[in-house]
C-alpha atoms as a PDB file:
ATOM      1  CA  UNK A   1     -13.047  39.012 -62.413  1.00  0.00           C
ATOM      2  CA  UNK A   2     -11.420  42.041 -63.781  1.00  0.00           C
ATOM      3  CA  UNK A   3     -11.836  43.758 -60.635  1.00  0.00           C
ATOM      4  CA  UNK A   4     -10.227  41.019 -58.820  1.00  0.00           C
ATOM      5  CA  UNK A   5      -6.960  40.738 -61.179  1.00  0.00           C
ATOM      6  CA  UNK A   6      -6.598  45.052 -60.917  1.00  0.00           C
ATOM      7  CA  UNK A   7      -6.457  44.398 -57.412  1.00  0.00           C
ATOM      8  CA  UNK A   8      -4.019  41.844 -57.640  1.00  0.00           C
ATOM      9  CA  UNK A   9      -1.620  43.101 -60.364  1.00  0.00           C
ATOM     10  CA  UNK A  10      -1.877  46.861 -60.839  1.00  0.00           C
ATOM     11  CA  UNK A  11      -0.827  48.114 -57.596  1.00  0.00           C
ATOM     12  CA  UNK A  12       2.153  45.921 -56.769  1.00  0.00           C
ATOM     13  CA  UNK A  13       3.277  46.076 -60.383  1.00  0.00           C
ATOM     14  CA  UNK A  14       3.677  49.918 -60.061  1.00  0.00           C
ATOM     15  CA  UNK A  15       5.088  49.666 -56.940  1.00  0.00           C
ATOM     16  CA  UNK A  16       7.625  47.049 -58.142  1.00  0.00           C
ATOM     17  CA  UNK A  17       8.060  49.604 -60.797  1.00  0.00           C
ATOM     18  CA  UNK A  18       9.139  52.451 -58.703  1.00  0.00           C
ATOM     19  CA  UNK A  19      11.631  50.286 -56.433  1.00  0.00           C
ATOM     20  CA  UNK A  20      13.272  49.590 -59.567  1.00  0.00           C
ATOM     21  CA  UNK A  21      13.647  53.089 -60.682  1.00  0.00           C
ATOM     22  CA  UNK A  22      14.607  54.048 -57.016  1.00  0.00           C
ATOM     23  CA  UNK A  23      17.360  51.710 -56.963  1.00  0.00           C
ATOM     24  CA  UNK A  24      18.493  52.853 -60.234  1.00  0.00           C
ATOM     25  CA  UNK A  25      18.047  56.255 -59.933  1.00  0.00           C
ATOM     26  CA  UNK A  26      17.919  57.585 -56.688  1.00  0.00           C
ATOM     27  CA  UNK A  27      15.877  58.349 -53.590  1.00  0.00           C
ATOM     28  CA  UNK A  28      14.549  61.426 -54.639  1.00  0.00           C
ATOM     29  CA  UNK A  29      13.337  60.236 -57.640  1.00  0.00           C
ATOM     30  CA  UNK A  30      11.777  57.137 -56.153  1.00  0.00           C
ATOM     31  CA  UNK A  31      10.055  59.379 -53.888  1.00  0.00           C
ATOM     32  CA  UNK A  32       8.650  61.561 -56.601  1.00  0.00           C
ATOM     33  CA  UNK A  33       6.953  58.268 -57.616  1.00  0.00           C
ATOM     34  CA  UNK A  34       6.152  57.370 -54.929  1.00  0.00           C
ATOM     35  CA  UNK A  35       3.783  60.270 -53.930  1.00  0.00           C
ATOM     36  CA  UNK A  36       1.739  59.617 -57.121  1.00  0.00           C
ATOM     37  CA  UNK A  37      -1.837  57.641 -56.266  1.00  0.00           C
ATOM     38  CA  UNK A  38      -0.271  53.958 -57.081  1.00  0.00           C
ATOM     39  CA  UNK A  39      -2.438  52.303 -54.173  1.00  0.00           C
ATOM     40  CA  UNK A  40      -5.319  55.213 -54.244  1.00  0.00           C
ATOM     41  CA  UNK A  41      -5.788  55.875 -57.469  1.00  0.00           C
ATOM     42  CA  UNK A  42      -6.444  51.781 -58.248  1.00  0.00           C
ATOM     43  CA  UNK A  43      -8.551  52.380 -55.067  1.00  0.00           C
ATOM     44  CA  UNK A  44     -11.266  54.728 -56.207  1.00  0.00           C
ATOM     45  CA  UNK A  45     -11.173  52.964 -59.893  1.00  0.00           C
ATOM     46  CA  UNK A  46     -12.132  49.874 -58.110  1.00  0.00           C
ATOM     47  CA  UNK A  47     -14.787  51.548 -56.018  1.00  0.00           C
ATOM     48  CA  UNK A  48     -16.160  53.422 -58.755  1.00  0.00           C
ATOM     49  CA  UNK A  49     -16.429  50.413 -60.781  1.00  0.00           C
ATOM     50  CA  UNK A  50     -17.944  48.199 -57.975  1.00  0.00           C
ATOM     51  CA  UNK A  51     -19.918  50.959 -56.143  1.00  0.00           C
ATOM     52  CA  UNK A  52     -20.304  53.966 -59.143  1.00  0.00           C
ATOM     53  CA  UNK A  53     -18.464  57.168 -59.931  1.00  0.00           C
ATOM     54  CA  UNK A  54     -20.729  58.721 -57.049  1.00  0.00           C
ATOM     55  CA  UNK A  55     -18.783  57.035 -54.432  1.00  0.00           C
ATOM     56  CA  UNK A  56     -15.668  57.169 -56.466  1.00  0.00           C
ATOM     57  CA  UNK A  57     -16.006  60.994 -55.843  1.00  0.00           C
ATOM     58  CA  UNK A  58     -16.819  61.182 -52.242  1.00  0.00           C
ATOM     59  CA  UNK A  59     -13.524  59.036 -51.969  1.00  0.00           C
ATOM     60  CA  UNK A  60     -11.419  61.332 -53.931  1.00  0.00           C
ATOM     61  CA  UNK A  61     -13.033  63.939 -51.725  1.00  0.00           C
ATOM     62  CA  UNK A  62     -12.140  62.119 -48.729  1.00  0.00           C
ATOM     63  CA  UNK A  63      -8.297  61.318 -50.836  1.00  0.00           C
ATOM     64  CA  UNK A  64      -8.205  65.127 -50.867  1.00  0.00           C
ATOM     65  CA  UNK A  65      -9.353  66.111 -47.181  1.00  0.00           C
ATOM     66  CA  UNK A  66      -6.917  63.782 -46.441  1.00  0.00           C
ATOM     67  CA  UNK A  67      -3.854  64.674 -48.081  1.00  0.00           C
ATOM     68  CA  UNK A  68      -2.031  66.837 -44.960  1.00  0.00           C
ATOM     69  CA  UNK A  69      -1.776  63.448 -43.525  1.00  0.00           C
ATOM     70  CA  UNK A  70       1.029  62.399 -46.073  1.00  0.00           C
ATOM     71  CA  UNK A  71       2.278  65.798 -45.330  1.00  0.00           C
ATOM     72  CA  UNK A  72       2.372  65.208 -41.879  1.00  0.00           C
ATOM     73  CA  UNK A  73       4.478  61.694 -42.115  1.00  0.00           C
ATOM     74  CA  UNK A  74       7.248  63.337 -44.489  1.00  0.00           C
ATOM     75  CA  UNK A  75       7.987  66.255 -42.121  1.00  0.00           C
ATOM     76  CA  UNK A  76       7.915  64.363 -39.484  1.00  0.00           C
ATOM     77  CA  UNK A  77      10.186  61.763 -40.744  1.00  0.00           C
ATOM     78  CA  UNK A  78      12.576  64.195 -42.522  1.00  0.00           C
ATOM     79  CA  UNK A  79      12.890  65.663 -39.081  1.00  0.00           C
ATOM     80  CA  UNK A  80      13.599  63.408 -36.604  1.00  0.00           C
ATOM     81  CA  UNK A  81      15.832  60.713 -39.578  1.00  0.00           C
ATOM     82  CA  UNK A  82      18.804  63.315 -38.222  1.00  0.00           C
ATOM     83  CA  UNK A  83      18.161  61.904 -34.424  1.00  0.00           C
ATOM     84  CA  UNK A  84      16.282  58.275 -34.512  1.00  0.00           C
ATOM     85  CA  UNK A  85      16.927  55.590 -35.502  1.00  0.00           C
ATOM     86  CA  UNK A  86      14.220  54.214 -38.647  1.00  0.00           C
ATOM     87  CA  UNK A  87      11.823  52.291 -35.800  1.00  0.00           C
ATOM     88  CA  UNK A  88      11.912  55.715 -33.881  1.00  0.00           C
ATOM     89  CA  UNK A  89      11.336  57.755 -36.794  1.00  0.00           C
ATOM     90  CA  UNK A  90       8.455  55.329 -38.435  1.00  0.00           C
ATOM     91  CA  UNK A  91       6.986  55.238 -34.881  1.00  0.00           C
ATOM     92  CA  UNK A  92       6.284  58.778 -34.101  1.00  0.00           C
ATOM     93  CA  UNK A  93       5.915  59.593 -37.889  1.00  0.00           C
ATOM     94  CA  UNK A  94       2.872  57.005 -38.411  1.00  0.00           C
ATOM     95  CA  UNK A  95       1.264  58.119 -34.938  1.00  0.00           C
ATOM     96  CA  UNK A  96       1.138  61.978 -36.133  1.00  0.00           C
ATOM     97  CA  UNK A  97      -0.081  60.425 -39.673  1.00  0.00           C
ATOM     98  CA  UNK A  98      -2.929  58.469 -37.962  1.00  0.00           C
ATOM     99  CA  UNK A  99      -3.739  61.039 -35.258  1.00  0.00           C
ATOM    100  CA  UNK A 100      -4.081  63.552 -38.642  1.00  0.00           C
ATOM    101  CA  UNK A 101      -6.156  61.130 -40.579  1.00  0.00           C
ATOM    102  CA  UNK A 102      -8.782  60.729 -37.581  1.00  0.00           C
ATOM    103  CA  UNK A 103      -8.924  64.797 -36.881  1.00  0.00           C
ATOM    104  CA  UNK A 104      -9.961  65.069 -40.511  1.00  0.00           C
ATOM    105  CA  UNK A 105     -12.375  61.995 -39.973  1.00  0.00           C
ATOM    106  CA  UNK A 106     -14.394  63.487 -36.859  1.00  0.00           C
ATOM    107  CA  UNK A 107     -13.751  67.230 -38.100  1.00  0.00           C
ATOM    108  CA  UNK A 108     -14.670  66.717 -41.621  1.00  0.00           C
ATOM    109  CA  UNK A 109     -13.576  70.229 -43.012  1.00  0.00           C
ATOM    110  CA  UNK A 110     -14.256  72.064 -45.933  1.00  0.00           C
ATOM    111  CA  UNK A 111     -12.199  70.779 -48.775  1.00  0.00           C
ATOM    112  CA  UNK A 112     -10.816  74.270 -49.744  1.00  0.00           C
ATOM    113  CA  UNK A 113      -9.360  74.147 -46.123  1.00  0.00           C
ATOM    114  CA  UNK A 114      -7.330  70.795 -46.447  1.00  0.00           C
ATOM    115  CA  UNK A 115      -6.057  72.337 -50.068  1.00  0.00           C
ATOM    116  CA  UNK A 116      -4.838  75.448 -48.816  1.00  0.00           C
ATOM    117  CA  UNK A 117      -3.173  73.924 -46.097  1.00  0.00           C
ATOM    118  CA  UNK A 118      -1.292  72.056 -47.998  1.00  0.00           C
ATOM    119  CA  UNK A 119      -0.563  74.316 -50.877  1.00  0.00           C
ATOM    120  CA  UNK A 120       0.871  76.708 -47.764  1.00  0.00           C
ATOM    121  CA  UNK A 121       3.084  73.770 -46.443  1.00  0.00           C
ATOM    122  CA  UNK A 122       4.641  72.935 -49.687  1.00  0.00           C
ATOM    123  CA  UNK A 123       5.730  76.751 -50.308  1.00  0.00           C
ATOM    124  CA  UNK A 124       7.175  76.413 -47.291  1.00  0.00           C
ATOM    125  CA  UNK A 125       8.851  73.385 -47.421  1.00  0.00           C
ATOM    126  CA  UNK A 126       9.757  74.655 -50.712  1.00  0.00           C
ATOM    127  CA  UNK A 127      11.546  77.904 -49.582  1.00  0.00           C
ATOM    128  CA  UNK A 128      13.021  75.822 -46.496  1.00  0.00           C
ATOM    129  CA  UNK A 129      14.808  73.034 -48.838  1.00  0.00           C
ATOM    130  CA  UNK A 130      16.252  75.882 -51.087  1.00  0.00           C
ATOM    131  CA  UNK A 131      18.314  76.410 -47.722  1.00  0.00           C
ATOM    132  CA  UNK A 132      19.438  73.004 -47.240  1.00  0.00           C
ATOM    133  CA  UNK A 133      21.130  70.651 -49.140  1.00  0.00           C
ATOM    134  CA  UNK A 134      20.918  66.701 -48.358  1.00  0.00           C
ATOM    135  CA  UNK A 135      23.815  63.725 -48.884  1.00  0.00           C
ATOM    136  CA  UNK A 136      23.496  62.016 -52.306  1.00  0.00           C
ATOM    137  CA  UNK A 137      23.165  58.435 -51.174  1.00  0.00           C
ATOM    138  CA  UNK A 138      22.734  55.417 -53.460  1.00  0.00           C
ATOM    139  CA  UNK A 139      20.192  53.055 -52.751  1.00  0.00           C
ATOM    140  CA  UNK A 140      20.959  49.541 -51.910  1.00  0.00           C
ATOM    141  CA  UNK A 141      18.820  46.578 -50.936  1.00  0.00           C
ATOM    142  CA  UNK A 142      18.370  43.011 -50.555  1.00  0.00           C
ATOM    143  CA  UNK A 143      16.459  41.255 -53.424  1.00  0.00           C
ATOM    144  CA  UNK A 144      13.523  40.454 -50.884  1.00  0.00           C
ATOM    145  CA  UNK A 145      12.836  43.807 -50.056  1.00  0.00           C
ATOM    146  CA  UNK A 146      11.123  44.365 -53.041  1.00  0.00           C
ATOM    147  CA  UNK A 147       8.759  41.471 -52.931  1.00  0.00           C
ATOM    148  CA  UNK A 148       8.224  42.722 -49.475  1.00  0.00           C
ATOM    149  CA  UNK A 149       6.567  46.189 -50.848  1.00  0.00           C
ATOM    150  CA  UNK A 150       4.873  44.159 -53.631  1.00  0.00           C
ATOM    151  CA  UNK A 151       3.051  42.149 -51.090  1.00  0.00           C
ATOM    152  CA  UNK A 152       2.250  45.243 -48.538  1.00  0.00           C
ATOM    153  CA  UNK A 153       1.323  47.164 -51.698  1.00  0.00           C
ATOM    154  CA  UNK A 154      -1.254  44.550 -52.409  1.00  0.00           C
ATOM    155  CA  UNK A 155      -2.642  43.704 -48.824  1.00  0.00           C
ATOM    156  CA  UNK A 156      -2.865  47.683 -49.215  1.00  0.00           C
ATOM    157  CA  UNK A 157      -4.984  48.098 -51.682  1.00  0.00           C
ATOM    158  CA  UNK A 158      -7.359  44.714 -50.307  1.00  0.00           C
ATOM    159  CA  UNK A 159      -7.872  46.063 -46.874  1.00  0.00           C
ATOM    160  CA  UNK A 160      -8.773  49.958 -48.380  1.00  0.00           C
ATOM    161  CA  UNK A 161     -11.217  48.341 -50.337  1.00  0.00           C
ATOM    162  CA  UNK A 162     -12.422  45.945 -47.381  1.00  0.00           C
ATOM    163  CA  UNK A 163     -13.000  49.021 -45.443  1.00  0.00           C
ATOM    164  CA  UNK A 164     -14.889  50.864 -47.678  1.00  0.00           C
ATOM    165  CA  UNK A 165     -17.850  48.788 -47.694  1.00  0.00           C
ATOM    166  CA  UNK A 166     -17.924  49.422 -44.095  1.00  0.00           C
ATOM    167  CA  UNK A 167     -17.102  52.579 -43.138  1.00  0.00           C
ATOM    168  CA  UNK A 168     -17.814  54.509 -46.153  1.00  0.00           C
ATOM    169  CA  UNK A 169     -16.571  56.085 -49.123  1.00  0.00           C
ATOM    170  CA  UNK A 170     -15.653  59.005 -47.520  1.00  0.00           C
ATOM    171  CA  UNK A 171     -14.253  58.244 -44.596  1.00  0.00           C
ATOM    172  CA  UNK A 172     -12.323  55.293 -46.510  1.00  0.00           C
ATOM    173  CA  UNK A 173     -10.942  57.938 -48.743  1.00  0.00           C
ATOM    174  CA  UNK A 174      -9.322  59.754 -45.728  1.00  0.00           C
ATOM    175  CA  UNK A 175      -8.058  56.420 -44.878  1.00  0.00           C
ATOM    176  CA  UNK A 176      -6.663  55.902 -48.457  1.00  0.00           C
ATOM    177  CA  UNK A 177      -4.125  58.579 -47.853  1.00  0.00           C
ATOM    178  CA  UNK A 178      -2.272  56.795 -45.179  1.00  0.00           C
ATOM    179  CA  UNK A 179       1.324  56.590 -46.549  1.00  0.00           C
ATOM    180  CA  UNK A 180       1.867  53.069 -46.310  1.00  0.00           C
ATOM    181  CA  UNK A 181       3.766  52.776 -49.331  1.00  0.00           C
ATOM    182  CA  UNK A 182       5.809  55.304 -48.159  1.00  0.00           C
ATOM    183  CA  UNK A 183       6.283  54.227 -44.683  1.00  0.00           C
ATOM    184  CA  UNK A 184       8.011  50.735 -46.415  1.00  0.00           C
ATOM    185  CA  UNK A 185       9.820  52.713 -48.500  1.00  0.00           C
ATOM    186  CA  UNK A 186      11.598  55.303 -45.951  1.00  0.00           C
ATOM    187  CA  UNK A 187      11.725  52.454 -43.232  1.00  0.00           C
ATOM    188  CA  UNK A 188      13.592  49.801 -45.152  1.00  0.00           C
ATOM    189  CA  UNK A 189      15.606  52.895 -46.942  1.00  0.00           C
ATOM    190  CA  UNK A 190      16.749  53.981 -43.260  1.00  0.00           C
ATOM    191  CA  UNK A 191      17.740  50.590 -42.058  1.00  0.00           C
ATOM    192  CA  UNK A 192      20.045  50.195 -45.194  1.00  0.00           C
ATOM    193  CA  UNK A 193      20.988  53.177 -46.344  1.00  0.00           C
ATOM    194  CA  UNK A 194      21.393  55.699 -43.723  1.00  0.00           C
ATOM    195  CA  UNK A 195      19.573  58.639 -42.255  1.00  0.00           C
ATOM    196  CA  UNK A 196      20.234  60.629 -45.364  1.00  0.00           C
ATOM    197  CA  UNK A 197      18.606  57.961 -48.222  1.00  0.00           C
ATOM    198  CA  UNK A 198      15.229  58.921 -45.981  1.00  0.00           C
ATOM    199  CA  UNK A 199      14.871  62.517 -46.005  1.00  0.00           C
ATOM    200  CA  UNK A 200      15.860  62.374 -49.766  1.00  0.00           C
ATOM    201  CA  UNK A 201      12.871  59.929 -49.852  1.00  0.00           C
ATOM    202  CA  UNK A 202      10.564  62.273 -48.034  1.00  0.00           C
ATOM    203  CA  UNK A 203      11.677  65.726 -50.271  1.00  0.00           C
ATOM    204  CA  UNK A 204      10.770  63.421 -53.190  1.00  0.00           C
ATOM    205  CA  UNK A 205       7.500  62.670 -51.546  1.00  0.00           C
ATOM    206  CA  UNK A 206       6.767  66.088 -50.744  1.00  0.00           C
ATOM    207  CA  UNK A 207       7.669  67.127 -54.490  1.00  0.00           C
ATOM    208  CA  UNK A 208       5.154  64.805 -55.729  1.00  0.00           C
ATOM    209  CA  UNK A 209       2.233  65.438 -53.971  1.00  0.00           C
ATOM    210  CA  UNK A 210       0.785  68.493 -56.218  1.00  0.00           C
ATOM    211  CA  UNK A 211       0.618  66.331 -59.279  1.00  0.00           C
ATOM    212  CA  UNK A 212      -1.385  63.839 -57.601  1.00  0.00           C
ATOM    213  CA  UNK A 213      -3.557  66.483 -55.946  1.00  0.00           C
ATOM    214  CA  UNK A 214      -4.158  67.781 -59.446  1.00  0.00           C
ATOM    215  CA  UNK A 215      -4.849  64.214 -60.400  1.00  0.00           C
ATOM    216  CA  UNK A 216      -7.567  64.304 -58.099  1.00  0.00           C
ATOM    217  CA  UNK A 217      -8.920  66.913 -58.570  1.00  0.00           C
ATOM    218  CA  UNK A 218      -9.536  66.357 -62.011  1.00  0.00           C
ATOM    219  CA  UNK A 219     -11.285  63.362 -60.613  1.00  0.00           C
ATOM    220  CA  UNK A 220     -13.487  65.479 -58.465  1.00  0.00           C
ATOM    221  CA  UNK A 221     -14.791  67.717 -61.806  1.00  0.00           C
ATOM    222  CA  UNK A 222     -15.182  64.694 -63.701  1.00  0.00           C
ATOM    223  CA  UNK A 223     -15.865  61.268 -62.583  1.00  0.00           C
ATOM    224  CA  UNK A 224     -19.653  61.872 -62.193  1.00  0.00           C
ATOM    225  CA  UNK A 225     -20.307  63.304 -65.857  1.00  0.00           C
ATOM    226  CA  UNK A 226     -17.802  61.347 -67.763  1.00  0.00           C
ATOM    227  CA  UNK A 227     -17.080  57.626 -68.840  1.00  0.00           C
ATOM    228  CA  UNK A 228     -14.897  56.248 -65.743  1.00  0.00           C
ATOM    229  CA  UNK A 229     -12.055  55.357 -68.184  1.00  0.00           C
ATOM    230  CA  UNK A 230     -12.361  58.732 -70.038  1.00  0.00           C
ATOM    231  CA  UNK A 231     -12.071  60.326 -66.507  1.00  0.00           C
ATOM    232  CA  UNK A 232      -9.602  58.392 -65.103  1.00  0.00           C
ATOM    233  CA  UNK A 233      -7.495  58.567 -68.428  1.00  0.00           C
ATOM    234  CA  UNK A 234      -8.186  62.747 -68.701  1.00  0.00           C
ATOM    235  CA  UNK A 235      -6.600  62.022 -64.818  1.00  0.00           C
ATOM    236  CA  UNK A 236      -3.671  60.615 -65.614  1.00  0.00           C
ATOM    237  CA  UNK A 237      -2.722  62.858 -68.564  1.00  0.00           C
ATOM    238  CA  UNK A 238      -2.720  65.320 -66.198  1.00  0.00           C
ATOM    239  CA  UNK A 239      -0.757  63.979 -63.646  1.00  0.00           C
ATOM    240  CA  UNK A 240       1.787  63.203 -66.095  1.00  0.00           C
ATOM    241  CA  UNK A 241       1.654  66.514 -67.634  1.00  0.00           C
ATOM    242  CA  UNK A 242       2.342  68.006 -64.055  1.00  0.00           C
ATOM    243  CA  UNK A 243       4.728  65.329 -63.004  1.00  0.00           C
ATOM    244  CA  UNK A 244       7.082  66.369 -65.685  1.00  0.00           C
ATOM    245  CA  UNK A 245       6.651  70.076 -65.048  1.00  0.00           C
ATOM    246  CA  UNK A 246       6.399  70.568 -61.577  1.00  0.00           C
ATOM    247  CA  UNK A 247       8.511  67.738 -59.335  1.00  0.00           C
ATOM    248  CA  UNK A 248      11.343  70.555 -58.824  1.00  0.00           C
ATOM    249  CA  UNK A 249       9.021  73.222 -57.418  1.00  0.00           C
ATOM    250  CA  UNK A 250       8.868  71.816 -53.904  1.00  0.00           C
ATOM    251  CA  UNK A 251      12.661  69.871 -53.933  1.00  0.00           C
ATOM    252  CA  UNK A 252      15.474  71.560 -52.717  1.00  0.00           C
ATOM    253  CA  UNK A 253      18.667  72.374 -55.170  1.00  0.00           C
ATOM    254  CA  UNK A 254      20.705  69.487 -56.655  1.00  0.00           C
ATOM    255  CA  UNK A 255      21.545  67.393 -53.571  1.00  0.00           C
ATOM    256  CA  UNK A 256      25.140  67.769 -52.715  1.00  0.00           C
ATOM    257  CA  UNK A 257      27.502  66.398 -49.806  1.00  0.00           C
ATOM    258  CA  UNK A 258      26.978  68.129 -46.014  1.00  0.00           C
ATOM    259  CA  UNK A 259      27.281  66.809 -43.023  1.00  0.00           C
ATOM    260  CA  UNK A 260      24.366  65.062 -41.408  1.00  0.00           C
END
């Protein structure tokens, strides 16, 4: 029964949580949030709880393996925002996210590799965005779009969890990583906002994706030796610890008006 209401409430609550703060505070902020593990962290707490920390790790290995594919979708969107319009852009971005996900599925490479590539894409980005400066755009939004990304949010987390007894823990982790969240949030952002609101999104994204690699990471060391709530709560202090200190390490300066 527990497991049942955490699948129901804790996802879309957060996720209800960080439309909020994206309307009131911005794109990039909302997309900060939004890279945090709102669907995957509830994921592998809800396998290791059903399954055991075991397979709670080989997810967050697969989480981690996986995490070039959210890479992959932010680029890609950030890109082509400037050219397409948002069924364009969520098109092609999604395809190069799935095509990503399944080359880490049949290749299944060393975890350091998957790290370093994305610790070498985020210094890039990084130095790129320095260069660059973005239109300030303020969100808007009908009040059903939200209940919209509650309900995907949910179905999210259901089907990851569907999977997994299927497929595997691993193999479900790389799956976990697929940025649905994000692709609701950039594609109903574009369609109301502008081509602007969605590369905002995406820097925010791409600025928030080291504190949740730390997150799981800390997972990785720990979810087999400790408690599941000590290890999942030693997680999320450090998450929080890095989300306050690092978000402006991979964004680019203060965004100001330009042309886009």
């Amino acid at each position: 029964m527990e497991v049942l209401l955490l699948k129901v409430l804790l996802t879309p609550s957060l996720v209800l949580f960080v439309s909020l703060v994206q309307r009131r505070w911005g794109h990039l902020l909302g997309g900060q949030l939004t890279a945090l593990p709102l669907t995957s962290g509830p994921f592998v707490l809800i396998l290791a709880c059903t399954e055991g920390a075991e397979a709670g790790r080989v997810a967050v290995r697969g989480i981690l393996l996986g995490t070039p594919a959210v890479l992959v979708f932010c680029l890609a969107y950030g890109l082509l925002a400037r050219r397409r319009g948002w069924v364009g852009c969520l098109s092609a971005s999604a395809l190069a996210t799935v095509a990503t996900s399944g080359l880490v599925v049949l290749l299944s490479p060393p975890l350091w590799c998957s790290l370093v590539f994305t610790a070498v894409t985020l210094i890039g980005v990084f130095l790129a965005q320095r260069r660059t400066r973005v239109v300030t755009v303020p969100p808007t939004g009908p009040a059903w779009e939200l209940a919209a990304r509650v309900v995907i949010s949910a179905v999210l987390v259901g089907a990851l969890s569907w999977t997994a007894a299927r497929v595997g823990a691993g193999p479900a982790g790389v799956l976990a990583t697929f940025p649905a969240l994000a692709c609701v949030l950039t594609a109903f952002t574009h369609r109301l906002d502008g081509a602007a609101a969605p590369i905002q999104l995406t820097r925010g994204v791409l600025a928030g994706v080291p504190a949740t690699v730390l997150f799981f990471l800390c997972l990785l060391g720990t979810l087999t030796w400790l408690p599941i709530a000590l290890a999942f709560g030693l997680a999320g202090l450090v998450v929080a610890v890095a989300g306050a200190l690092l978000p402006r390490l991979a964004t680019a300066r203060r965004p100001s008006v330009m042309a886009v």
